[in-house]
N, C-alpha and C. Protein backbone atom coordinates (compact mmCIF):
# COMPACT_ATOMS: atom_id res chain seq x y z
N UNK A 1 86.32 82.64 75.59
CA UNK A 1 87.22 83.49 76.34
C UNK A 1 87.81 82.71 77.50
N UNK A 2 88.96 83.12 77.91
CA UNK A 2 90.04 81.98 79.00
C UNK A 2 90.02 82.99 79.78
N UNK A 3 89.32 82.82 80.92
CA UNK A 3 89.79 83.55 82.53
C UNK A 3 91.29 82.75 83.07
N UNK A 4 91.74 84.11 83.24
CA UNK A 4 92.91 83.47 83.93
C UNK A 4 93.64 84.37 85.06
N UNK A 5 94.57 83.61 85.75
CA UNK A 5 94.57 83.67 86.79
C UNK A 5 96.42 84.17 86.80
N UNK A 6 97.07 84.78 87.06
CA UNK A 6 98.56 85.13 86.96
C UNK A 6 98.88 84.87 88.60
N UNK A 7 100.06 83.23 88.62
CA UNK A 7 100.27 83.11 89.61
C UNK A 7 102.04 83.50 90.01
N UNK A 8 102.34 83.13 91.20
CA UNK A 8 103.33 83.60 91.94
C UNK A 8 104.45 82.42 91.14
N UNK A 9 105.60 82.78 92.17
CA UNK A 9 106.62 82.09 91.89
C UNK A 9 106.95 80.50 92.55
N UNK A 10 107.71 79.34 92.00
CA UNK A 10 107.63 78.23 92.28
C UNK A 10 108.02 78.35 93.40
N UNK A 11 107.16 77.65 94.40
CA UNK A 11 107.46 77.46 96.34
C UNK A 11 107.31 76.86 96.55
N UNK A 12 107.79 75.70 97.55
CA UNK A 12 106.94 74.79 98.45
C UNK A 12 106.51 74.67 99.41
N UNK A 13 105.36 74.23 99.55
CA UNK A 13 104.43 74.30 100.70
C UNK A 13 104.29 73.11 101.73
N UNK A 14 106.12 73.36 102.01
CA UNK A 14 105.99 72.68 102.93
C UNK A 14 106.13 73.11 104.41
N UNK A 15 105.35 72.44 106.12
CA UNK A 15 105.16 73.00 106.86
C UNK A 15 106.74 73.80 107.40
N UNK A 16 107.84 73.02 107.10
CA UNK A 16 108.93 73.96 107.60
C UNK A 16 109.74 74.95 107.00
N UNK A 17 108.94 75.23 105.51
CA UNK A 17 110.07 76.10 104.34
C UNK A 17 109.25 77.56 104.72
N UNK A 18 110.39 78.84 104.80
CA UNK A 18 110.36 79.89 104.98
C UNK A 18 109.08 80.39 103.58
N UNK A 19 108.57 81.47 104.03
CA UNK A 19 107.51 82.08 102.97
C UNK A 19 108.71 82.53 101.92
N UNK A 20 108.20 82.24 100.58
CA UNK A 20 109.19 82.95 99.46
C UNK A 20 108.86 84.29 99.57
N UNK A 21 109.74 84.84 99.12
CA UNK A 21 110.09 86.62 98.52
C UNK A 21 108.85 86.79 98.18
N UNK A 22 108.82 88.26 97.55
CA UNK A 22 108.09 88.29 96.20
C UNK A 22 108.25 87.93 95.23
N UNK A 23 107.31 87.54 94.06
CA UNK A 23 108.05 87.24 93.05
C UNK A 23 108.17 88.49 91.83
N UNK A 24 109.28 88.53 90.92
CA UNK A 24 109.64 89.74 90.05
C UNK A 24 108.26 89.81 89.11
N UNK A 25 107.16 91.44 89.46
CA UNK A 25 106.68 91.06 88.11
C UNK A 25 107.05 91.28 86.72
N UNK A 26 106.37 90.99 85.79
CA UNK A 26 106.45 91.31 84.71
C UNK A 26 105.75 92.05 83.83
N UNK A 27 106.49 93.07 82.88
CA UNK A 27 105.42 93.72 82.33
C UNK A 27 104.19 93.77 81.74
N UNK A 28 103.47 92.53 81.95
CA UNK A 28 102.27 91.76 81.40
C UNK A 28 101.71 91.81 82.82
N UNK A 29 102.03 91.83 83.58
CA UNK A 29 101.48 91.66 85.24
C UNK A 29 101.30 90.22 85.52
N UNK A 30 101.93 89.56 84.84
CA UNK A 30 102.19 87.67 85.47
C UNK A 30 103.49 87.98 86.00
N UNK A 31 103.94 86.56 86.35
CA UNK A 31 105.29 86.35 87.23
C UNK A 31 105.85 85.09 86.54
N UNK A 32 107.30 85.56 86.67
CA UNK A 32 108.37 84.63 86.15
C UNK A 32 108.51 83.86 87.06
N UNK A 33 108.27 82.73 86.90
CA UNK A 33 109.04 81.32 87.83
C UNK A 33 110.17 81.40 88.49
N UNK A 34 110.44 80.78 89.53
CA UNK A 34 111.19 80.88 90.69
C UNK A 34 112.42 79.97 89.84
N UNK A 35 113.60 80.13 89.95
CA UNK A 35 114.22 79.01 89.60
C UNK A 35 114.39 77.62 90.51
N UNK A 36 114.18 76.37 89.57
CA UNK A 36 114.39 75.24 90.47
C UNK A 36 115.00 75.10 91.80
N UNK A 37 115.99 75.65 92.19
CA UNK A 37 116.69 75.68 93.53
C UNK A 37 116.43 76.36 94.27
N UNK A 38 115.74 77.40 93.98
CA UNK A 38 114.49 77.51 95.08
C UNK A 38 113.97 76.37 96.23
N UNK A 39 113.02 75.54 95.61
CA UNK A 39 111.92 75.04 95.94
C UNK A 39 112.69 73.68 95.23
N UNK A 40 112.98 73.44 94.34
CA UNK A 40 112.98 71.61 93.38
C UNK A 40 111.82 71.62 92.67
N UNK A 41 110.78 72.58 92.42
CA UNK A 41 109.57 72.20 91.67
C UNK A 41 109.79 73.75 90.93
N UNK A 42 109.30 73.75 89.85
CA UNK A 42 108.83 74.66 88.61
C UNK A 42 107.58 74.38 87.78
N UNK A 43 107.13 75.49 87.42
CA UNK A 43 105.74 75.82 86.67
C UNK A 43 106.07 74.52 85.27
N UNK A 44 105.56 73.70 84.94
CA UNK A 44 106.02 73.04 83.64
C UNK A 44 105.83 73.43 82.52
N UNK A 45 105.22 74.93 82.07
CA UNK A 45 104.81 75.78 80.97
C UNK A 45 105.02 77.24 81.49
N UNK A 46 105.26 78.16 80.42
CA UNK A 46 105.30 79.56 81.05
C UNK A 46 106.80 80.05 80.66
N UNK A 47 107.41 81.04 81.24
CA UNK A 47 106.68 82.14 81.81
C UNK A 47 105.86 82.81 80.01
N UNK A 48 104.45 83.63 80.49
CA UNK A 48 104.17 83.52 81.85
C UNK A 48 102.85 82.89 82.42
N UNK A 49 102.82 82.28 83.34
CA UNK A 49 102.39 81.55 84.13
C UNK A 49 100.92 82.05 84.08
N UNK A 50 99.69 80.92 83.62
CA UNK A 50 98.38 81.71 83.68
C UNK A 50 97.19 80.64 84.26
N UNK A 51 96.93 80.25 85.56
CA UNK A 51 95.98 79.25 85.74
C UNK A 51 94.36 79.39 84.82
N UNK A 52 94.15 78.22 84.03
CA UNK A 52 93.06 78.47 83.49
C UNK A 52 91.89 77.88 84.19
N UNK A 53 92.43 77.22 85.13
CA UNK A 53 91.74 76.14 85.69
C UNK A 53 91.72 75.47 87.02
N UNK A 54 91.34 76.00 88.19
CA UNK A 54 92.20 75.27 89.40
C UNK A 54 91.86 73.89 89.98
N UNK A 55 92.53 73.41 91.02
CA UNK A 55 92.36 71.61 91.22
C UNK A 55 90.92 72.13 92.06
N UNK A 56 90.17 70.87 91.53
CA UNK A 56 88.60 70.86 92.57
C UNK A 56 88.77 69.53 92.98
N UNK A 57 88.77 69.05 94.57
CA UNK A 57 89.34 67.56 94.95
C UNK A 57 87.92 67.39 94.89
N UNK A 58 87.61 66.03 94.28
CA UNK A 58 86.30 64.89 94.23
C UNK A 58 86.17 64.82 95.71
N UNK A 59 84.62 64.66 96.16
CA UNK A 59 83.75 64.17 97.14
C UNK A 59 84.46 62.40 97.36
N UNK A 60 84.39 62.06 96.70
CA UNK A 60 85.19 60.89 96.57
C UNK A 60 86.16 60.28 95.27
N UNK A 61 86.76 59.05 95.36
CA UNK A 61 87.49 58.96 94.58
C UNK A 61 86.56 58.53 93.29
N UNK A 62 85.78 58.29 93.05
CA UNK A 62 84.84 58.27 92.04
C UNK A 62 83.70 59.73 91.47
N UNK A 63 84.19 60.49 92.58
CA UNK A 63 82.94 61.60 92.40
C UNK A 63 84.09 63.10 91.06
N UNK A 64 83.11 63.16 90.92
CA UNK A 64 83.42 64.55 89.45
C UNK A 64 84.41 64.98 90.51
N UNK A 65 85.17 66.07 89.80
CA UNK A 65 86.24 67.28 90.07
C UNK A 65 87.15 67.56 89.12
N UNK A 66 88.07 67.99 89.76
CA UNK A 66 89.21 68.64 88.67
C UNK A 66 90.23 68.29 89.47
N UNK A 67 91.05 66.93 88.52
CA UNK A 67 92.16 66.75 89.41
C UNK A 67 93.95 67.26 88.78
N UNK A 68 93.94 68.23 89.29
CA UNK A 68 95.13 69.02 88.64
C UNK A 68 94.19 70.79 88.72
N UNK A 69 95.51 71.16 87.57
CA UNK A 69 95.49 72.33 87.37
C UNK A 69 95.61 72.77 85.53
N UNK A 70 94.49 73.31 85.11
CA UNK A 70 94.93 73.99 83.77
C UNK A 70 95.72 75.13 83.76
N UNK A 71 96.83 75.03 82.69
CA UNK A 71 98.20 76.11 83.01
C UNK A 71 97.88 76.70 81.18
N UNK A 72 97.70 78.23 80.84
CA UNK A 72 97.67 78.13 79.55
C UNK A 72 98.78 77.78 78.62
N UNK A 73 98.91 77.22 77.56
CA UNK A 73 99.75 76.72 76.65
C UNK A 73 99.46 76.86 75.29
N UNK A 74 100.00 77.21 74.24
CA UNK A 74 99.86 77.22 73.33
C UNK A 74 99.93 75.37 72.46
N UNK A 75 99.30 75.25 71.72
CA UNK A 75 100.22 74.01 71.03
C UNK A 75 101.37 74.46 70.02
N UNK A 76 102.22 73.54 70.87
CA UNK A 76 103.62 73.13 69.69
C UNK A 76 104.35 74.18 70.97
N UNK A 77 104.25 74.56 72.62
CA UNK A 77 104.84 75.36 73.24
C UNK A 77 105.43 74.26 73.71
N UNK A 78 106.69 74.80 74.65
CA UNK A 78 108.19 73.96 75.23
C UNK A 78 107.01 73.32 76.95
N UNK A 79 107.36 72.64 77.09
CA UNK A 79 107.43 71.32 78.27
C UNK A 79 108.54 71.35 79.30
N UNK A 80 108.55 71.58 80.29
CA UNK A 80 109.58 71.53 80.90
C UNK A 80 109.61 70.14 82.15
N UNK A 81 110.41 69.65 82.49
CA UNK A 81 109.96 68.71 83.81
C UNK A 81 109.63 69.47 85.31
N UNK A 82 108.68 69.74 86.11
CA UNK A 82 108.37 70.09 87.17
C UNK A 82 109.49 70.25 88.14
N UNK A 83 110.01 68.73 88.30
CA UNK A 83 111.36 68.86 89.18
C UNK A 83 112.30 66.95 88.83
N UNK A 84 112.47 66.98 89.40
CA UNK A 84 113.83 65.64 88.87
C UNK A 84 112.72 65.19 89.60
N UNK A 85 113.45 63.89 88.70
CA UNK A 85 112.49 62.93 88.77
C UNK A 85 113.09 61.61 87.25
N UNK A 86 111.97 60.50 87.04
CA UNK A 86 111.95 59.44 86.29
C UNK A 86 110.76 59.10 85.58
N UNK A 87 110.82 59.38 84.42
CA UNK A 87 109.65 59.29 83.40
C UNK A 87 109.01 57.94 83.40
N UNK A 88 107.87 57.36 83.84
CA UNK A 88 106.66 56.48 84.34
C UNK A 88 106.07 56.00 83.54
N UNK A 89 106.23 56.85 82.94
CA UNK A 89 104.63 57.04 81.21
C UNK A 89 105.15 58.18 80.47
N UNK A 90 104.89 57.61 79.00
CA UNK A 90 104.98 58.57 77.96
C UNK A 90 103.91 58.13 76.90
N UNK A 91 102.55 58.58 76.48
CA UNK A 91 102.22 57.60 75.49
C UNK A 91 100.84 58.12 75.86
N UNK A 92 100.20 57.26 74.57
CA UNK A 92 98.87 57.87 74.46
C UNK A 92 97.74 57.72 75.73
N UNK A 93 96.76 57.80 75.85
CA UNK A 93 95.68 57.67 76.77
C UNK A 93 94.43 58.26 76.39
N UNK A 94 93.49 57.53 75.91
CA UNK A 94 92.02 58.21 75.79
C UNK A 94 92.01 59.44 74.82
N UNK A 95 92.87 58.93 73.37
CA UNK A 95 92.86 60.08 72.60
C UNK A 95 94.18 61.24 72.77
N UNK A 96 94.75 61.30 74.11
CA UNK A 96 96.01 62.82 74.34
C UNK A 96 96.75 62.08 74.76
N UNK A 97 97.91 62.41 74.41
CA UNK A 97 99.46 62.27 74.83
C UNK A 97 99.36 62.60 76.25
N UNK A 98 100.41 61.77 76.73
CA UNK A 98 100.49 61.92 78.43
C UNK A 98 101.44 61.60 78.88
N UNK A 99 102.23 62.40 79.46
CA UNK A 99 103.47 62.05 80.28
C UNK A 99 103.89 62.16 81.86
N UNK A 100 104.08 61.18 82.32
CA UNK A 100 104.24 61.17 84.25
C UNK A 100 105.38 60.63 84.40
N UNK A 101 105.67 61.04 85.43
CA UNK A 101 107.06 61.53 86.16
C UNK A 101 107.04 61.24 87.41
N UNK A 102 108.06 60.09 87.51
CA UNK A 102 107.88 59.64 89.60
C UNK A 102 108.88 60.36 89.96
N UNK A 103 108.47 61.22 90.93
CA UNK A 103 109.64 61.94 91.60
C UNK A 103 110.26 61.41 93.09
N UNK A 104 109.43 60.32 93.42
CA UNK A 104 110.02 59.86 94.55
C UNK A 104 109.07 59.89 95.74
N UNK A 105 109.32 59.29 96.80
CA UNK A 105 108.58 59.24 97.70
C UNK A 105 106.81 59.10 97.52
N UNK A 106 106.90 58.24 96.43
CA UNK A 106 105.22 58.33 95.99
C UNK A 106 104.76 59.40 95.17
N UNK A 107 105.54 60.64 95.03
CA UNK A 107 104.87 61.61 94.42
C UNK A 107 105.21 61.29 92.91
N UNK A 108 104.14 61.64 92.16
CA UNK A 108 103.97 61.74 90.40
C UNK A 108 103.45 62.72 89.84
N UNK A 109 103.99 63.23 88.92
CA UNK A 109 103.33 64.24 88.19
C UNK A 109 102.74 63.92 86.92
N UNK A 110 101.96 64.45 86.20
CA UNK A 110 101.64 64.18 85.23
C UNK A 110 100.57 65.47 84.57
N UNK A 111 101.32 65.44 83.01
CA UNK A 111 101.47 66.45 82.26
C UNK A 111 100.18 65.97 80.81
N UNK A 112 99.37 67.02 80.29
CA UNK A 112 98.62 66.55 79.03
C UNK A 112 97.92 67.51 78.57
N UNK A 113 97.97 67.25 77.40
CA UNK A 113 98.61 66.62 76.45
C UNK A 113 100.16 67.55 76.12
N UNK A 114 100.75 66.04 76.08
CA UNK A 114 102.58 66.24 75.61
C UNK A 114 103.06 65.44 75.06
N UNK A 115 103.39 65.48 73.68
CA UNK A 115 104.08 64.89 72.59
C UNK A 115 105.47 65.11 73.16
N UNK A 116 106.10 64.05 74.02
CA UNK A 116 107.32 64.03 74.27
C UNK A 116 108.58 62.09 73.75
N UNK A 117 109.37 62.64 72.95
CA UNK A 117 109.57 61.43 72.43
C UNK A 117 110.80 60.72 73.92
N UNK A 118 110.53 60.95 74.94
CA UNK A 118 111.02 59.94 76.37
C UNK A 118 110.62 59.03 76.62
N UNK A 119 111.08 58.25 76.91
CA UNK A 119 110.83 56.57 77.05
C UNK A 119 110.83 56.49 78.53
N UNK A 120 109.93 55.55 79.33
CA UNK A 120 109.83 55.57 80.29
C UNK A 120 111.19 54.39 80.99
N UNK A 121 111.46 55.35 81.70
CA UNK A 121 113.15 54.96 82.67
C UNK A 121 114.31 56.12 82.48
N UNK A 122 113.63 57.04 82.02
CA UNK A 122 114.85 57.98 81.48
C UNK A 122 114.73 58.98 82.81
N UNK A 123 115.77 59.75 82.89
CA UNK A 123 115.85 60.54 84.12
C UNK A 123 115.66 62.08 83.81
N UNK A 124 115.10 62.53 84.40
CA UNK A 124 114.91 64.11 84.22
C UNK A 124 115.19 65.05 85.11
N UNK A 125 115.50 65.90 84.76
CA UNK A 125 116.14 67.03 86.04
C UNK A 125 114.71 68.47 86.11
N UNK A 126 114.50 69.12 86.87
CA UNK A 126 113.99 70.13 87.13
C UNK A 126 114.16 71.15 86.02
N UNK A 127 113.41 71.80 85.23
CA UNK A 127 113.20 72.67 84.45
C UNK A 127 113.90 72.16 82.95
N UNK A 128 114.62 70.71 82.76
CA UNK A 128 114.99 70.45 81.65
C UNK A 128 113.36 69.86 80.55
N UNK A 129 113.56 70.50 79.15
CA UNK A 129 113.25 70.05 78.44
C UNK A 129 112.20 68.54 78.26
N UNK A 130 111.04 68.33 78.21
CA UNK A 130 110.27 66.90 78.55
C UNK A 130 109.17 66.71 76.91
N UNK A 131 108.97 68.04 76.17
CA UNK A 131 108.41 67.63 75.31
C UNK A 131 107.49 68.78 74.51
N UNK A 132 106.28 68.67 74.15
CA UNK A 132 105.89 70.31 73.54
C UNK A 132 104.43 69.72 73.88
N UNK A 133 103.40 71.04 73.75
CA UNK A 133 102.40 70.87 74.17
C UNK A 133 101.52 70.28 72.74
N UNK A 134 100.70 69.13 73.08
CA UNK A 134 100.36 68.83 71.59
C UNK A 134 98.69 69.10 72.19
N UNK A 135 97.91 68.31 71.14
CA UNK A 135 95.88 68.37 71.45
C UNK A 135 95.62 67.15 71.36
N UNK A 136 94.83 66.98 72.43
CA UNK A 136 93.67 66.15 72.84
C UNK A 136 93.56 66.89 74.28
N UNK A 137 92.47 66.01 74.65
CA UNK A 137 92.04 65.87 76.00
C UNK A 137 91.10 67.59 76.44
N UNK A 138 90.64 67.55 77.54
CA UNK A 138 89.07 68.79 77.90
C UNK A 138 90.42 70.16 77.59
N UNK A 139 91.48 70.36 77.25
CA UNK A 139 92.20 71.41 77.24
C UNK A 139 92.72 72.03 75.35
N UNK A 140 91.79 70.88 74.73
CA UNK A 140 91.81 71.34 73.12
C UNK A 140 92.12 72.81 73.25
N UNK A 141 94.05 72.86 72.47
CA UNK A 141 94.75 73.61 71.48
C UNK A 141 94.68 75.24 72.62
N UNK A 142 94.53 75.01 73.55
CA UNK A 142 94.34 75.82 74.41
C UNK A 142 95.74 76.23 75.80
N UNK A 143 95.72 74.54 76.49
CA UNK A 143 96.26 74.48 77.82
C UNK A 143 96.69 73.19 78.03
N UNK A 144 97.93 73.07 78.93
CA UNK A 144 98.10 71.86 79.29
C UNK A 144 97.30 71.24 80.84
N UNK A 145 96.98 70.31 81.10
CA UNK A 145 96.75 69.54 82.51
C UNK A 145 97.51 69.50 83.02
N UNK A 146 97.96 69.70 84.54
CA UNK A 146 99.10 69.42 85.37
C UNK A 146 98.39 68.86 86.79
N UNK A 147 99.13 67.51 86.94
CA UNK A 147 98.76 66.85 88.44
C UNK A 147 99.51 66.19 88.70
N UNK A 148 99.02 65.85 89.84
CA UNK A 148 99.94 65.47 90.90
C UNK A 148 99.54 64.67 92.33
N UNK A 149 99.83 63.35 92.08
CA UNK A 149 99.19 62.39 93.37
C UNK A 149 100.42 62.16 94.15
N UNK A 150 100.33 61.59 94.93
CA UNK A 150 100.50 61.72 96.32
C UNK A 150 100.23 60.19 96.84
N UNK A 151 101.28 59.17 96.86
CA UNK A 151 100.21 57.68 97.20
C UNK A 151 99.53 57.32 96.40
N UNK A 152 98.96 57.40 94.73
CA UNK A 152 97.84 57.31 94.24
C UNK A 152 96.66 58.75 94.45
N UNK A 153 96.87 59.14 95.57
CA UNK A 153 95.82 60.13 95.45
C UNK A 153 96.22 61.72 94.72
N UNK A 154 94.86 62.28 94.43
CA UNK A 154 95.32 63.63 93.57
C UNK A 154 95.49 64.71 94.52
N UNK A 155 96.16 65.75 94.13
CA UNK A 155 96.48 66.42 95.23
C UNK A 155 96.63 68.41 94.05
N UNK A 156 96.48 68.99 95.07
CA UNK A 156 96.92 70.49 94.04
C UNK A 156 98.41 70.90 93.75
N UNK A 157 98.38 70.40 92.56
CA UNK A 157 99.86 71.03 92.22
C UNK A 157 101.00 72.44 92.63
N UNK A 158 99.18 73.09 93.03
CA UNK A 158 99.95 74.07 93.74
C UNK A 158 100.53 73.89 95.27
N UNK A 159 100.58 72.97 95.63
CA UNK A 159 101.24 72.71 97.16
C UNK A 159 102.48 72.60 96.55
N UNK A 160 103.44 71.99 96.01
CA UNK A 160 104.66 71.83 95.40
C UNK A 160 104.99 73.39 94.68
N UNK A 161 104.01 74.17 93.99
CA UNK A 161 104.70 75.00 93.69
C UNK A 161 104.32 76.54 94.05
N UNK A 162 103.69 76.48 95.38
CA UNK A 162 103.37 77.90 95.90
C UNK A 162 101.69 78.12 95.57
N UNK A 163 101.42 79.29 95.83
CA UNK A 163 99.82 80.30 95.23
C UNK A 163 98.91 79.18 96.51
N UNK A 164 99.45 78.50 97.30
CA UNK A 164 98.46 77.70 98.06
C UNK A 164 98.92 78.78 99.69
N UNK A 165 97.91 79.74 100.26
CA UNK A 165 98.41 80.39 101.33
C UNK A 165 98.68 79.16 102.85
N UNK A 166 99.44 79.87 103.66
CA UNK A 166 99.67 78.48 104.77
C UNK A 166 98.45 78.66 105.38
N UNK A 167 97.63 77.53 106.21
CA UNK A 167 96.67 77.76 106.77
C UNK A 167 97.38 78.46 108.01
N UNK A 168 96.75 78.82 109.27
CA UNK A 168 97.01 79.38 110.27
C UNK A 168 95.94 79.38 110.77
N UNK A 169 96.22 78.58 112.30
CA UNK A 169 95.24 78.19 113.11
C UNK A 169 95.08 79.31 114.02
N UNK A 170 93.83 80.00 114.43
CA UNK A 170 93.45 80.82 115.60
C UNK A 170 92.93 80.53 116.41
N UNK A 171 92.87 80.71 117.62
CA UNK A 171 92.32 80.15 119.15
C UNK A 171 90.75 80.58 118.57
N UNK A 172 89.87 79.65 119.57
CA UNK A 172 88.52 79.86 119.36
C UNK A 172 88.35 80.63 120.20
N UNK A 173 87.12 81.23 119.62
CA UNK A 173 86.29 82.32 120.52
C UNK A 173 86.85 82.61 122.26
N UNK A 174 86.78 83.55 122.42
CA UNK A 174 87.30 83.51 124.40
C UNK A 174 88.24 82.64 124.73
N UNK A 175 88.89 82.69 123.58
CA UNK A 175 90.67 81.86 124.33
C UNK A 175 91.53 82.86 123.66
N UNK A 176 92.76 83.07 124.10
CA UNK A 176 93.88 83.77 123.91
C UNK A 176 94.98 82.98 123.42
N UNK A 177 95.78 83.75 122.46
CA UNK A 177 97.13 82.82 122.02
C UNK A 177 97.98 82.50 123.50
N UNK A 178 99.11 81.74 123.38
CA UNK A 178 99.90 81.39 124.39
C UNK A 178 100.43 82.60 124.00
N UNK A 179 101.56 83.63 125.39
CA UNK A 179 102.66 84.52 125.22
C UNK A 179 103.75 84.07 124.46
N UNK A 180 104.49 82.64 123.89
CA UNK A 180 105.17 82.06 123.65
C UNK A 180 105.11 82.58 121.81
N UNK A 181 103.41 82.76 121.44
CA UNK A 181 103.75 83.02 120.06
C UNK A 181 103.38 84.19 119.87
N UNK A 182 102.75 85.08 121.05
CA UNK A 182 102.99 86.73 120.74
C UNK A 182 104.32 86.95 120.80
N UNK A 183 105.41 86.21 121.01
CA UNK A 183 107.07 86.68 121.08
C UNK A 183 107.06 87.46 122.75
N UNK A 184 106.11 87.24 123.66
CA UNK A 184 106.46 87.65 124.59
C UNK A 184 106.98 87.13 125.98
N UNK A 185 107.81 85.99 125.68
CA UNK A 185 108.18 85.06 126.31
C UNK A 185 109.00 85.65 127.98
């Protein structure tokens, strides 16, 4: 049995982008993806959108976790590209198809298993077409892998595409906010 998880719409979590809307549900009670111009990032499987699996960051870079996110997928389902970007890798790895995507500034994504016939140097746009979900890898005929480093390091895919809440810092014990952010200036 697949626990799963019905997430929000594509956002980014970044410190200066406004909180998104709601997102529209659907009569299944998941949510349809935000369109790319939103945010520049999209769900790479779906709608609709079902976490099977969320990122667990390693104790260290050698220690166990879960780096990414399981998204459910059928095999032989559509692939989409996350956001523009330049295909890195296409090709086998340890048994599953695998495809990564430099989007720039250090960031990479990477998708598995995906039987996508792209050659690495080709250019991709946000929500276009990247390949179909094929089997191998801990997500057998089930789900695809989705991650995402940062510098080399792994990071939660969901920061690029929302379901990550903003932190919000509160004064400690026996201190008071400034009047400046009660709006009572």
């Amino acid at each position: 049995m697949v626990a799963a998880v019905a997430l929000g719409p594509a956002a980014a979590a970044l410190p200066a982008a406004a909180a998104p809307p709601p997102p529209p549900a659907t009569a299944a009670g998941s949510f349809e993806p935000a369109p790319a111009a939103e945010s520049g990032w999209i769900w790479p499987v779906g709608p609709p959108v079902l976490l099977v699996e969320p990122f667990r960051a390693p104790a260290t870079p050698y220690s166990s976790g879960h780096r990414g996110i399981d998204l459910l997928a059928p095999q032989a389902a559509a692939v989409v590209s996350p956001a523009d970007g330049v295909v890195s890798f296409a090709g086998p790895v340890a048994g599953r198809e695998v495809l990564s995507i430099d989007h720039g500034g250090g960031v990479v994504s990477a998708i598995e298993p995906v039987e996508s016939g792209l050659a690495a140097g080709t250019v991709v746009r946000a929500g276009e077409p990247v390949g179909v979900v094929s089997s191998g890898g801990h997500c057998e005929s089930r789900c695809v892998h989705f991650g995402v480093r940062v510098h080399g390091e792994y990071v939660s895919p969901l920061n690029w595409l929302g379901g990550v809440p903003r932190a919000v810092l509160l004064p400690a014990a026996g201190e008071s906010l400034p009047t400046q952010a009660l709006g009572c200036a």
